[in-house]
Protein backbone atom coordinates (compact mmCIF):
# COMPACT_ATOMS: atom_id res chain seq x y z
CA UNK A 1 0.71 6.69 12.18
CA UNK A 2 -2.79 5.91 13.14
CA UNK A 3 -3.68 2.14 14.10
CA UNK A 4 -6.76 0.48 13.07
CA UNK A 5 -7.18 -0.28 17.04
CA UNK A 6 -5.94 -0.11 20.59
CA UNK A 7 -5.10 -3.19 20.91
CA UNK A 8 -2.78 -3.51 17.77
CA UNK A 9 -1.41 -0.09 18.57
CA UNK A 10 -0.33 -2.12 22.10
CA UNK A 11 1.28 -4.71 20.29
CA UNK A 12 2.98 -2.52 18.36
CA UNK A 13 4.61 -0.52 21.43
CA UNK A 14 5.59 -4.08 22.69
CA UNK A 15 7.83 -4.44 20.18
CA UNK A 16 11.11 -6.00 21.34
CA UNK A 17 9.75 -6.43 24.97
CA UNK A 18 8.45 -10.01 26.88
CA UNK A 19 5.23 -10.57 25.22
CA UNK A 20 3.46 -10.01 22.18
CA UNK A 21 4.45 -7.56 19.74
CA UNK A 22 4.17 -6.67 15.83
CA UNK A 23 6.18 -6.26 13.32
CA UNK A 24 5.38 -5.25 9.56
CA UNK A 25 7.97 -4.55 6.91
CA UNK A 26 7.77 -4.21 2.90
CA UNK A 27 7.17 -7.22 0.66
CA UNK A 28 10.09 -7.64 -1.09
CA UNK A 29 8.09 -9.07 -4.20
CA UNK A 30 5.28 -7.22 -4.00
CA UNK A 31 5.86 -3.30 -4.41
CA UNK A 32 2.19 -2.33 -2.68
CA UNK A 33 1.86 -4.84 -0.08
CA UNK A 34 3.31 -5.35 3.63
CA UNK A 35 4.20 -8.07 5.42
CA UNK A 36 2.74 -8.71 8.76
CA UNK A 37 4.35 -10.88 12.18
CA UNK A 38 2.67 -11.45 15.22
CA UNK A 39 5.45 -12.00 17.71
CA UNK A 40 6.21 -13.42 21.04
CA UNK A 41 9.00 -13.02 22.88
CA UNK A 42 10.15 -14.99 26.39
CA UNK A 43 12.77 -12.24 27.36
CA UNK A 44 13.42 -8.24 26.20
CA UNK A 45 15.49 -8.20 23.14
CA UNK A 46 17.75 -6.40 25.39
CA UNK A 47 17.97 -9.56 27.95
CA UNK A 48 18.52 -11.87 25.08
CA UNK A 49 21.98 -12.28 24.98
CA UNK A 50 22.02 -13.93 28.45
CA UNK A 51 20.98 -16.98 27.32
CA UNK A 52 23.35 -17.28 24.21
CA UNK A 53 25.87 -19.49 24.44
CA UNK A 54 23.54 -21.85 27.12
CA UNK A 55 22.98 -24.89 24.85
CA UNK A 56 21.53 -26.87 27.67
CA UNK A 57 18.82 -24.68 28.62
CA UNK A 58 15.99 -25.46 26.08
CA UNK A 59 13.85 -22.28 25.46
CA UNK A 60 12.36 -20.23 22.72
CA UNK A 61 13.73 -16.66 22.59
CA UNK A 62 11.07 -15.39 20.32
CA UNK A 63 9.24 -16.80 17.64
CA UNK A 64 6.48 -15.44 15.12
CA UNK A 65 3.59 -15.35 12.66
CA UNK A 66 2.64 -14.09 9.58
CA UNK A 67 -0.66 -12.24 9.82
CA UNK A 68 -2.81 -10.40 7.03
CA UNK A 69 -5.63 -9.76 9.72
CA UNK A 70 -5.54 -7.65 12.94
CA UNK A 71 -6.35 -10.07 16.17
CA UNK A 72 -8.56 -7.41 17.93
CA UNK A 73 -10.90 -5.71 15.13
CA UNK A 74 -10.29 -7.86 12.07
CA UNK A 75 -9.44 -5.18 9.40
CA UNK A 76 -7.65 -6.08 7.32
CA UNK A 77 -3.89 -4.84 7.74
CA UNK A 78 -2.48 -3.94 4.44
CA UNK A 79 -5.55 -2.21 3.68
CA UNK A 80 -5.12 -0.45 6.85
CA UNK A 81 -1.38 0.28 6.96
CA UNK A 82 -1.21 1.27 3.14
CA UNK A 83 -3.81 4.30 2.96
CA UNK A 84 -1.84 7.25 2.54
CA UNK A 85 -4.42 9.11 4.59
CA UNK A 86 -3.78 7.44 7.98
CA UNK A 87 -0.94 6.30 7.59
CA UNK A 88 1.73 8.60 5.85
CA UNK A 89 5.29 7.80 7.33
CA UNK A 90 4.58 3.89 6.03
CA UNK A 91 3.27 4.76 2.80
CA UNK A 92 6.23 7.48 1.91
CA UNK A 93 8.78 4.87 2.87
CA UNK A 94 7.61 1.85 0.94
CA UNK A 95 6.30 3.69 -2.19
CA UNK A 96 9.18 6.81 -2.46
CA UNK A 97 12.00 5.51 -0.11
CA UNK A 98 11.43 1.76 -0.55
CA UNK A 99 13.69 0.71 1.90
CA UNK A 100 13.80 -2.35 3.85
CA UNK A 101 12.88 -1.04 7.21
CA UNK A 102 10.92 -3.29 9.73
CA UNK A 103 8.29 -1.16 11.99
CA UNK A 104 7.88 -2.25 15.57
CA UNK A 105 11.74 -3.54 15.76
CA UNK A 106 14.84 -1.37 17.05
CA UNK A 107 17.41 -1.36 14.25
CA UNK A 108 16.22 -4.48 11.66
CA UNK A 109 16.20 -4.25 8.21
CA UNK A 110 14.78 -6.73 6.01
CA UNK A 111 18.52 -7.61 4.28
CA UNK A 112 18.94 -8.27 8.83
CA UNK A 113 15.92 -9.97 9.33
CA UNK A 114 15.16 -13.47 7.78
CA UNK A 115 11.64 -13.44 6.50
CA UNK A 116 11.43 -16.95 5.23
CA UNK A 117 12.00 -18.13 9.01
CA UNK A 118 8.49 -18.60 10.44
């Protein structure tokens, strides 16, 4: 998969570390189109359940954004992500596969992963 810039590319290794991160998956509505989330999260996804179950300690685990533009070059993402020429893997699975698979998460699918929460 080839990234429209470093910096996105970064965000995108981030994914389920302390920090920013991104996260696209397909539009459920919207056959051609993506669904973009800039994300921040306090602690490693893997650290997270530490805190569950800790009702007194007031923090945000993670919490996120939808995006259509990328934060370091400005293309615009869906344009970006959904040209079959750069970016192969992403178009075979939401035009031939259509599943619900999130990139830049370990192990969410869309039916796992509550879009309407922003």
């Amino acid at each position: 998969m080839k990234f429209c810039c470093e910096g996105f590319e970064n965000l995108y290794q981030n994914s389920d570390k302390r920090g920013f991160s991104v996260q696209f998956h397909r539009d459920s509505d919207k056959k051609m189109k993506l669904i973009f989330w800039l994300c921040l999260r306090s602690v490693d996804f893997s650290d997270e359940g530490k805190f569950k179950g800790q009702e007194d300690l007031e923090i945000t685990i993670s919490t996120r954004r939808s995006i259509r533009y990328c934060p370091f070059c400005g293309k615009n993402l869906n344009r970006w992500m959904m040209n079959p020429k750069r970016c192969k893997e992403v178009w075979d699975e939401v035009l031939i596969n259509k599943t619900n698979k999130v990139w830049g998460s370990k192990g969410f699918e869309i039916d796992n992963f509550n879009i309407n929460n922003e």
